[in-house]
N, C-alpha and C. Protein backbone atom coordinates (compact mmCIF):
# COMPACT_ATOMS: atom_id res chain seq x y z
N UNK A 1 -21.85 -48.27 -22.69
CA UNK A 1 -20.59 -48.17 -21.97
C UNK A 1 -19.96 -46.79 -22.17
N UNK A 2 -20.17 -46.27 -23.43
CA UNK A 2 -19.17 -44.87 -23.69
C UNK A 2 -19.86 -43.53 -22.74
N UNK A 3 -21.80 -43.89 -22.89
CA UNK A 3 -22.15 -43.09 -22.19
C UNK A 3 -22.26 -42.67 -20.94
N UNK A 4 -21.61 -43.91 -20.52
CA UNK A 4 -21.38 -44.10 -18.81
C UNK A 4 -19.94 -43.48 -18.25
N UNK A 5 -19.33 -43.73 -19.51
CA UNK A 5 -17.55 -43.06 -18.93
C UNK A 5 -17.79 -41.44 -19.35
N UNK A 6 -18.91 -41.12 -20.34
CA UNK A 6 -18.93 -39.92 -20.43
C UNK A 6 -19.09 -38.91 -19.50
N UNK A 7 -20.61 -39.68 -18.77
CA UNK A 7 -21.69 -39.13 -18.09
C UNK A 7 -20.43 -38.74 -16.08
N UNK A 8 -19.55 -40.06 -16.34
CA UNK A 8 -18.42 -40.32 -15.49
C UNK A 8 -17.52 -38.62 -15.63
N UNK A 9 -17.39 -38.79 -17.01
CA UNK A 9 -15.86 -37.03 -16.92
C UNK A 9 -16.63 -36.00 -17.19
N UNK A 10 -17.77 -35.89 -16.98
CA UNK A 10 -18.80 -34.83 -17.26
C UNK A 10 -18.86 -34.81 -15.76
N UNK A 11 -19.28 -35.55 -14.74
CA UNK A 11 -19.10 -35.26 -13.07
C UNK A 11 -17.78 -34.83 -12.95
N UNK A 12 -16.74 -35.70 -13.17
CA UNK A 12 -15.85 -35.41 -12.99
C UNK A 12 -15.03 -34.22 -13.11
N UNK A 13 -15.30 -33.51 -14.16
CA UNK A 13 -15.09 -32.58 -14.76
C UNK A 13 -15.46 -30.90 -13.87
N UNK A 14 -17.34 -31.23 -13.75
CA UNK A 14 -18.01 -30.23 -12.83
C UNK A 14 -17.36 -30.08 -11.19
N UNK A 15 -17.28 -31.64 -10.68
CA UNK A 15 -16.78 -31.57 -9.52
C UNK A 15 -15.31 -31.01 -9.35
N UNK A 16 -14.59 -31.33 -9.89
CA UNK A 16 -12.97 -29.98 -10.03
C UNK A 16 -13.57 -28.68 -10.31
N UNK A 17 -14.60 -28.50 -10.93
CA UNK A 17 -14.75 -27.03 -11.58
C UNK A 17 -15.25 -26.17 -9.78
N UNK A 18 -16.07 -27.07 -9.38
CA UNK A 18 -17.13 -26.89 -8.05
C UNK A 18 -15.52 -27.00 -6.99
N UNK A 19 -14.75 -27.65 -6.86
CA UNK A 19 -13.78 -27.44 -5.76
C UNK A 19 -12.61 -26.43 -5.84
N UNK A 20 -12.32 -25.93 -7.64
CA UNK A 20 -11.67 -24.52 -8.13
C UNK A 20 -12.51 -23.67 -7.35
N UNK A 21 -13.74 -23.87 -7.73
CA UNK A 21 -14.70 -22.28 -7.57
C UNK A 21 -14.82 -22.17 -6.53
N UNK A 22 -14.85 -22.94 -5.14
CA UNK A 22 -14.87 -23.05 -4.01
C UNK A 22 -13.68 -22.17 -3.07
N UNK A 23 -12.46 -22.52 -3.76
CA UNK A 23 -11.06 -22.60 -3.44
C UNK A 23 -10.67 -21.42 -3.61
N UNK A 24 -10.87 -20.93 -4.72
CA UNK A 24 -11.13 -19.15 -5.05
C UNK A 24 -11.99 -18.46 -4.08
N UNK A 25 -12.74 -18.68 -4.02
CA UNK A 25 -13.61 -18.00 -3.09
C UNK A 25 -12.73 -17.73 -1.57
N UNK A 26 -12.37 -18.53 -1.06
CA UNK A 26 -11.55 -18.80 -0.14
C UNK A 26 -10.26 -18.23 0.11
N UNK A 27 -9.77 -18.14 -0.99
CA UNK A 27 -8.21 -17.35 -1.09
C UNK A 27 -8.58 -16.12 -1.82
N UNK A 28 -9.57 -15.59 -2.24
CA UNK A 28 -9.31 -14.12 -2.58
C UNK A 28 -9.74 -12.60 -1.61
N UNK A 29 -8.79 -12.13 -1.47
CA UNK A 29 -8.94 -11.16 -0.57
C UNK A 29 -10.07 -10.38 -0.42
N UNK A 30 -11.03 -9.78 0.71
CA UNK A 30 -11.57 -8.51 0.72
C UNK A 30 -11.19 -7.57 0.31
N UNK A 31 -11.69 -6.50 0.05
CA UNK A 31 -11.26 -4.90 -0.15
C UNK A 31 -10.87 -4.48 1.25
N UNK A 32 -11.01 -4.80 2.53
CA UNK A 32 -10.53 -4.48 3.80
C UNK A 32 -9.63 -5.14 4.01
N UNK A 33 -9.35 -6.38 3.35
CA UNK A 33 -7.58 -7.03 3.53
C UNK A 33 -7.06 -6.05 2.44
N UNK A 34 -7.21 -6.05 1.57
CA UNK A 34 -6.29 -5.06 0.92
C UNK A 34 -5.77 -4.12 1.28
N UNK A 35 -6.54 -3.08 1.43
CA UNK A 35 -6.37 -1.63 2.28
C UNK A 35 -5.28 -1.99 3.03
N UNK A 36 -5.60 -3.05 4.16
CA UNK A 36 -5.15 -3.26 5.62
C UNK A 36 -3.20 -3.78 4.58
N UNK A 37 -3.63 -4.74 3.63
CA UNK A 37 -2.14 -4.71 3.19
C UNK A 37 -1.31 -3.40 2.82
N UNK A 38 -2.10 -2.51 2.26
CA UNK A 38 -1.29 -1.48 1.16
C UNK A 38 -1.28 -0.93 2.21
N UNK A 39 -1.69 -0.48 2.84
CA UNK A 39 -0.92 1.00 4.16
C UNK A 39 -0.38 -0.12 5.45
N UNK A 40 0.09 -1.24 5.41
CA UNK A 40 1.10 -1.89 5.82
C UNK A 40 2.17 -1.65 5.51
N UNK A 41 1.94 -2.01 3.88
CA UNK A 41 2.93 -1.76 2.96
C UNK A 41 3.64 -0.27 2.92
N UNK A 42 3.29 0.54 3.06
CA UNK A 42 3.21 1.88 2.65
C UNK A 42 4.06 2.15 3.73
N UNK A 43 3.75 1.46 5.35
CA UNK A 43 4.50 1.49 6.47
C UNK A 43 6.11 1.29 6.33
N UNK A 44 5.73 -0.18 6.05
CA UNK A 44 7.11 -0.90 6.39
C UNK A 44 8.00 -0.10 5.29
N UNK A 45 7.28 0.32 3.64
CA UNK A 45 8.81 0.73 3.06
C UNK A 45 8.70 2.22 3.36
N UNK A 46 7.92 3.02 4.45
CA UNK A 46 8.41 4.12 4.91
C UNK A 46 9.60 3.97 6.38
N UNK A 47 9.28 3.00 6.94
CA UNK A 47 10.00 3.00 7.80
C UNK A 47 11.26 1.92 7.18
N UNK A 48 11.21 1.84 6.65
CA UNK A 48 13.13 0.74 5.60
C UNK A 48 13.77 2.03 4.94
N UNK A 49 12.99 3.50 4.41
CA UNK A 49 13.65 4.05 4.10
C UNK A 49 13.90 4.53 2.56
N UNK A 50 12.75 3.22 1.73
CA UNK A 50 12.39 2.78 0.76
C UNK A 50 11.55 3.95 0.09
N UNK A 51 11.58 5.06 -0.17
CA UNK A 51 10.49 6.07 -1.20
C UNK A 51 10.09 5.43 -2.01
N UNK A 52 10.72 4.71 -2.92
CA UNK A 52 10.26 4.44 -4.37
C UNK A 52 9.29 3.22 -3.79
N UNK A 53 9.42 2.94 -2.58
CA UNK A 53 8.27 1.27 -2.46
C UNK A 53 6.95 2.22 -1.75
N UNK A 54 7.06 3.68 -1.12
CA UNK A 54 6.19 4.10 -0.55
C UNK A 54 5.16 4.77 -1.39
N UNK A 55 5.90 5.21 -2.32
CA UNK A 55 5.41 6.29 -3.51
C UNK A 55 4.90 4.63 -4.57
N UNK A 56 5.00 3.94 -4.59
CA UNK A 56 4.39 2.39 -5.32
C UNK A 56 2.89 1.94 -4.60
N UNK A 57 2.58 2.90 -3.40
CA UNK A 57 1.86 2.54 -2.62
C UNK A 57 0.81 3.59 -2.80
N UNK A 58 0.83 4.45 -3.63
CA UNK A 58 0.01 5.61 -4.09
C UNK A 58 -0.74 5.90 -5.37
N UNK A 59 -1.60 6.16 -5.27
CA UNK A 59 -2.60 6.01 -6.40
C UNK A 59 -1.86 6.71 -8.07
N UNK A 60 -2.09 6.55 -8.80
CA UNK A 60 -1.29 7.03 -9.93
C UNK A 60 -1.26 8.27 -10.01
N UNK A 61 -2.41 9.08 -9.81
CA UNK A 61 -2.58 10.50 -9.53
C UNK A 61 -1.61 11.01 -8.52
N UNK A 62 -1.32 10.57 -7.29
CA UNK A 62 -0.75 11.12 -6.29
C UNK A 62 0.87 10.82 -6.69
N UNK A 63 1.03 9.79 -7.23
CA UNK A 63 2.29 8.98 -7.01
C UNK A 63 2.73 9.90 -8.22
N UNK A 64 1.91 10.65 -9.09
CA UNK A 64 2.33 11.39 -10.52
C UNK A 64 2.72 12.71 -9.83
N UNK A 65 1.49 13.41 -8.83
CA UNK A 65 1.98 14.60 -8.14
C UNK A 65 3.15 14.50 -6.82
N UNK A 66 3.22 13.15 -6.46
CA UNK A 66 4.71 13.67 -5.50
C UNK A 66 6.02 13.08 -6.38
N UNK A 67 5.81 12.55 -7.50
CA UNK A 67 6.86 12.68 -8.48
C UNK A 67 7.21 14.33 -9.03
N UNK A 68 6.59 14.80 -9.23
CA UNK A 68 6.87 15.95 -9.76
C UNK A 68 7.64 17.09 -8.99
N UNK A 69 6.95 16.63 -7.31
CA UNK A 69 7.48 17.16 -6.27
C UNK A 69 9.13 17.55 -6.10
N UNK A 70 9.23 15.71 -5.81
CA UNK A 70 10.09 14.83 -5.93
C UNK A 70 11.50 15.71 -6.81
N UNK A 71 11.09 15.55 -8.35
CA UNK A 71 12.09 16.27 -9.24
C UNK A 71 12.33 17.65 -9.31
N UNK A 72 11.44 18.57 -8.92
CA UNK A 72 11.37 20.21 -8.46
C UNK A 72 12.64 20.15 -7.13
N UNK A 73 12.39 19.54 -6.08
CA UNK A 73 13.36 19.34 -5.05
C UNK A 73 14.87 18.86 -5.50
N UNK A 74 14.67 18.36 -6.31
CA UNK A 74 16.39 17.40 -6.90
C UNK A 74 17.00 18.33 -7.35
N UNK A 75 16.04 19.11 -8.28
CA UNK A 75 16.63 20.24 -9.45
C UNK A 75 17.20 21.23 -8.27
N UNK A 76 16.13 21.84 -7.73
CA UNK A 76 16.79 23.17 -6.25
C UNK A 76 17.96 22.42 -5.73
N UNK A 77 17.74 21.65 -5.44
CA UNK A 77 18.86 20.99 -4.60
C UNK A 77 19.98 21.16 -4.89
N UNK A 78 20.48 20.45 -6.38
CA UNK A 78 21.23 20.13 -7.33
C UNK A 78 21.88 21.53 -7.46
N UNK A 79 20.72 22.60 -7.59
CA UNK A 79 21.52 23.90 -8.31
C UNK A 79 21.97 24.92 -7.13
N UNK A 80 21.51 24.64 -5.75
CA UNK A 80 21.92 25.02 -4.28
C UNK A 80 23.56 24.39 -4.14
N UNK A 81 23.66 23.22 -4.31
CA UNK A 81 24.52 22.45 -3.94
C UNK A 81 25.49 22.60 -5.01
N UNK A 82 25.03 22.52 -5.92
CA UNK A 82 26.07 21.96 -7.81
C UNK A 82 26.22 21.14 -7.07
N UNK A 83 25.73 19.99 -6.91
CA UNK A 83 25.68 18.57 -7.32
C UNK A 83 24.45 17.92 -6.83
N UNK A 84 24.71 16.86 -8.18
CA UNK A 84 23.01 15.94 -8.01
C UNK A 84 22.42 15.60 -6.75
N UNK A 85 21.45 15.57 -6.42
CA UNK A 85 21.13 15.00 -5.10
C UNK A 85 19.65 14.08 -5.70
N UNK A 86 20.04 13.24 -4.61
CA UNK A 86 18.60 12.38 -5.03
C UNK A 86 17.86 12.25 -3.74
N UNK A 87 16.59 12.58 -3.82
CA UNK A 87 15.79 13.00 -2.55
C UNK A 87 15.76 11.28 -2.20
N UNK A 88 15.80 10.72 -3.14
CA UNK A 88 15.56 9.11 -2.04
C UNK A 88 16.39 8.17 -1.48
N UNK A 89 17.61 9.18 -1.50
CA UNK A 89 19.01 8.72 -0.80
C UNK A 89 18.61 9.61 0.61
N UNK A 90 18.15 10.87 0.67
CA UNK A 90 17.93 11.56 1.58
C UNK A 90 17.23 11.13 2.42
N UNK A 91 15.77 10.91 1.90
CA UNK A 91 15.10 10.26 2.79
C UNK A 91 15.27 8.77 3.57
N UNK A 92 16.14 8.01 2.75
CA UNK A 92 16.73 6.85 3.84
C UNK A 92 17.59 7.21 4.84
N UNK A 93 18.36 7.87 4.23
CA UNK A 93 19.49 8.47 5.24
C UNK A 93 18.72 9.12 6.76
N UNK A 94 17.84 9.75 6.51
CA UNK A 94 17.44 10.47 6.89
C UNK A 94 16.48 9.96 8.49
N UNK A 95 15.95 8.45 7.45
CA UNK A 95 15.12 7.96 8.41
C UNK A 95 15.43 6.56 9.30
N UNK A 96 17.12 6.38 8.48
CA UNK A 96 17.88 5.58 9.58
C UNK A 96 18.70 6.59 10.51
N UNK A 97 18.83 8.00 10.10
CA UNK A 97 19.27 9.00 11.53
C UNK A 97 18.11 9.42 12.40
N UNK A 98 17.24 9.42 12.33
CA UNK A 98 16.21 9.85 13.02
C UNK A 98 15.77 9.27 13.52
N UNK A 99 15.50 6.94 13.60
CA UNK A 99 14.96 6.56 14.84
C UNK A 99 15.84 5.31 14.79
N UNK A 100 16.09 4.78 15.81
CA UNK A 100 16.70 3.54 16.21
C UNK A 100 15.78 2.98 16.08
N UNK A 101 14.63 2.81 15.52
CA UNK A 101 13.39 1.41 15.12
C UNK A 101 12.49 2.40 13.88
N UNK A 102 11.22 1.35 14.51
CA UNK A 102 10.44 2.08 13.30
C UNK A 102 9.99 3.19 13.46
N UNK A 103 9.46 4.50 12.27
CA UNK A 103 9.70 5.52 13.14
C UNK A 103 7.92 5.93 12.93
N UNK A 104 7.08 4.86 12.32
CA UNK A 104 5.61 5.27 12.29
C UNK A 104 5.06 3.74 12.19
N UNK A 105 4.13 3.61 12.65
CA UNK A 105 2.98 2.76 13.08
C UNK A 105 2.01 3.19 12.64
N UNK A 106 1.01 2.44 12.36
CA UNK A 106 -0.35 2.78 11.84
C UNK A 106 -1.63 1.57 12.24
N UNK A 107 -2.38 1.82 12.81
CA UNK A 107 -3.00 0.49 12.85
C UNK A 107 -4.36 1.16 12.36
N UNK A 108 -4.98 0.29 11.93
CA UNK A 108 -6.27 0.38 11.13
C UNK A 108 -7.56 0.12 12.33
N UNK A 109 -8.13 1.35 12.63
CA UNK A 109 -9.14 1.52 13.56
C UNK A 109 -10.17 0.35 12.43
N UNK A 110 -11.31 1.20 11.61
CA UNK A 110 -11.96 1.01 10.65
C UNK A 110 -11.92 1.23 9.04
N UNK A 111 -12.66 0.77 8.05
CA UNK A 111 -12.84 0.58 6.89
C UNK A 111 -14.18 0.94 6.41
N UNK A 112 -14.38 2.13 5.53
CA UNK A 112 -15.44 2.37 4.82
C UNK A 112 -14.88 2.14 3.29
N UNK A 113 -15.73 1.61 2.77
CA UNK A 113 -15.39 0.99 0.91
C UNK A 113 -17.08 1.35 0.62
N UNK A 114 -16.60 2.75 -0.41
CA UNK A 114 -17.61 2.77 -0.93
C UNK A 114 -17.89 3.22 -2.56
N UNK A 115 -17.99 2.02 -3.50
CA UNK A 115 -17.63 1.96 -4.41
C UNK A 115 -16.00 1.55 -4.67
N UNK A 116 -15.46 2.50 -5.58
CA UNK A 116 -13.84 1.95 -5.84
C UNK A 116 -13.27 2.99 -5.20
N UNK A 117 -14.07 3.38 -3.86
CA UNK A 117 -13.32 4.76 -3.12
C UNK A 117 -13.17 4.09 -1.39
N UNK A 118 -12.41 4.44 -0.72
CA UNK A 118 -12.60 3.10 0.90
C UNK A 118 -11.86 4.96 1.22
N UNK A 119 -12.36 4.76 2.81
CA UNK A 119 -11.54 5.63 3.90
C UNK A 119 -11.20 4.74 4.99
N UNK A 120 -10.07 4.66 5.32
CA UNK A 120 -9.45 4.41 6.57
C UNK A 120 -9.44 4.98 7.50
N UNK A 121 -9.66 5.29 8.57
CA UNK A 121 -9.69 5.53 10.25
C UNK A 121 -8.67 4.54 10.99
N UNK A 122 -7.44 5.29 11.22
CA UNK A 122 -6.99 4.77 11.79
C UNK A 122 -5.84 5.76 13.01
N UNK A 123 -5.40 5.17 13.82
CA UNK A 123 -4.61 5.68 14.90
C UNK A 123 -2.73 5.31 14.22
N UNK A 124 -2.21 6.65 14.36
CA UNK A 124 -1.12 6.96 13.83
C UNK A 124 0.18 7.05 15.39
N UNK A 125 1.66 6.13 15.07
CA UNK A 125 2.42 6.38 16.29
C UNK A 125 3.08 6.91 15.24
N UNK A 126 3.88 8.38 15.61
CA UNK A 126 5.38 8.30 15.06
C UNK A 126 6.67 8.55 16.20
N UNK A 127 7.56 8.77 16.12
CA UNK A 127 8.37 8.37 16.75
C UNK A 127 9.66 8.70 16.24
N UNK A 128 10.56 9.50 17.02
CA UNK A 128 11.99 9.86 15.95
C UNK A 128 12.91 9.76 17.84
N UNK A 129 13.92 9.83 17.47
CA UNK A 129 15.34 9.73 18.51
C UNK A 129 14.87 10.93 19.59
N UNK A 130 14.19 12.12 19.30
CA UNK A 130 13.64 13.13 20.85
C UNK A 130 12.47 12.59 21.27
N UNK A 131 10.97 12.27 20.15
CA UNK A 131 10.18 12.67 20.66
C UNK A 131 8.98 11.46 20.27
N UNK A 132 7.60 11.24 20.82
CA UNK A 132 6.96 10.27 19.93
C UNK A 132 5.20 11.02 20.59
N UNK A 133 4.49 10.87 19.20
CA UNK A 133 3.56 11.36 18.85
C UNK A 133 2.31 10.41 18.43
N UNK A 134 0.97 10.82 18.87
CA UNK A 134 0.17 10.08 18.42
C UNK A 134 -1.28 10.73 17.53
N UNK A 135 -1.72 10.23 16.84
CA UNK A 135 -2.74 10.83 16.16
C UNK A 135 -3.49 10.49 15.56
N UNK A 136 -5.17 10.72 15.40
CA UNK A 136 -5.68 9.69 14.26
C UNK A 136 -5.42 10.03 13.40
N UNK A 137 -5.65 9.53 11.75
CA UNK A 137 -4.94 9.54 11.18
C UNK A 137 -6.60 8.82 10.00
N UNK A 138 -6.68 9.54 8.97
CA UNK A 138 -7.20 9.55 7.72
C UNK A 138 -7.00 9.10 6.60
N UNK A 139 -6.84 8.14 5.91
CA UNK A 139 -6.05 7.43 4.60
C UNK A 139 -7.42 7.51 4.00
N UNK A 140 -7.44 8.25 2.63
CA UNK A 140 -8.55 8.27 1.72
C UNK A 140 -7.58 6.92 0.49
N UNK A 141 -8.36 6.10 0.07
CA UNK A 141 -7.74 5.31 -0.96
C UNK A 141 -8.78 4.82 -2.61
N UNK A 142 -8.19 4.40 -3.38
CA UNK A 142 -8.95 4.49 -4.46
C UNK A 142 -8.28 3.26 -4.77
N UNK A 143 -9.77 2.62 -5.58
CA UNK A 143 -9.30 1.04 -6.26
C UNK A 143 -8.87 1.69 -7.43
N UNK A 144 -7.82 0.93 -8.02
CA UNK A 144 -7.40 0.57 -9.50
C UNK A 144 -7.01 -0.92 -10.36
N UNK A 145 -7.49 -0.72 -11.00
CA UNK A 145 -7.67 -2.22 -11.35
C UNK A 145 -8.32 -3.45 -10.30
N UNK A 146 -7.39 -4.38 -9.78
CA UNK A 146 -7.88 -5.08 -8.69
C UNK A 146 -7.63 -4.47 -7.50
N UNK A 147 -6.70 -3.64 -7.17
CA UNK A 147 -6.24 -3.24 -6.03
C UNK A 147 -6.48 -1.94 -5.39
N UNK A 148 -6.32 -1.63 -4.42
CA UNK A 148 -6.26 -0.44 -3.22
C UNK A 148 -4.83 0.47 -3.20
N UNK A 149 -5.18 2.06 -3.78
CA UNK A 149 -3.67 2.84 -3.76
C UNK A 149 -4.18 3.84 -2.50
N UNK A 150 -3.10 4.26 -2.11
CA UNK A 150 -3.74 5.55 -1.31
C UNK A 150 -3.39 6.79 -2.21
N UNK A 151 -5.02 7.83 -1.66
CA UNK A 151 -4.99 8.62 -2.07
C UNK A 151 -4.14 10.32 -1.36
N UNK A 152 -4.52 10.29 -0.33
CA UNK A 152 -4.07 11.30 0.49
C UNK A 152 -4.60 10.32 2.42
N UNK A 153 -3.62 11.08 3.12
CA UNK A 153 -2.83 10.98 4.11
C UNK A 153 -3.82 12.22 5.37
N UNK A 154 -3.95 12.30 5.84
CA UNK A 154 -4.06 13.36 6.99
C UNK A 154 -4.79 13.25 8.32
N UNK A 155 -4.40 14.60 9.27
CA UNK A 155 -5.14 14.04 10.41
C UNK A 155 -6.79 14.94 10.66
């Protein structure tokens, strides 16, 4: 009898393990959903106005060199002006005066992932209150840890 209730939570047991492992499989992202999230991401908090969520969207290397940027500009600023300025008040300001919507689009042509390195190909809208522009558009990105940062930007 004991070996029968055993032999019972020993199936029992495998079969949850077999519908976890299944279930995972199922809900965990590609490296091409990712990408496709993070330069979504990278979108929407460029167009909200958001730096600190855009610069969150950049590989540690990059996000270290446009920090540095970043504080070189505050300091000039600061000592142009005598008084503090914070470039990421500017840039919201900046990019709710410049478009009555969003002021860049990005859609993801294709995806090369090769290794913990992916390039994006994709077609770029931007768009400000005169004028609107189109372009392809280059996103080099690098895995870290589990995820996709971008590396550099261009056309």
């Amino acid at each position: 009898m004991q070996k029968r209730n055993l032999v019972k939570i020993v199936a029992a047991f495998l079969l949850a393990a077999l519908i976890i492992g299944l279930c995972g499989c199922f809900l965990t992202k590609s490296d091409e959903d990712l990408i496709r999230s993070r330069i979504a991401e990278f979108v929407r908090c460029y167009n909200s106005g958001d730096m600190s969520g855009a610069l969150a969207c950049c590989s540690a290397k990059t996000r270290n060199a446009l920090a540095a940027v970043v504080s070189l500009l505050e300091q000039a600023g600061g000592s142009l002006l005598g008084a503090k300025v914070k470039m990421s008040d500017l840039f919201s300001v900046s990019v709710g005066a410049m478009s009555d919507g969003d002021m860049l689009q990005v859609d993801v042509d294709s995806i090369s992932v090769n290794g913990d390195r992916a390039t994006a190909k994709a077609t770029m809208r931007y768009k400000d209150v005169r004028t609107a522009q189109s372009a392809q558009l280059v996103v080099a990105l690098c895995k870290e840890g589990n995820d996709w940062y971008i590396e550099d930007m261009h056309d």
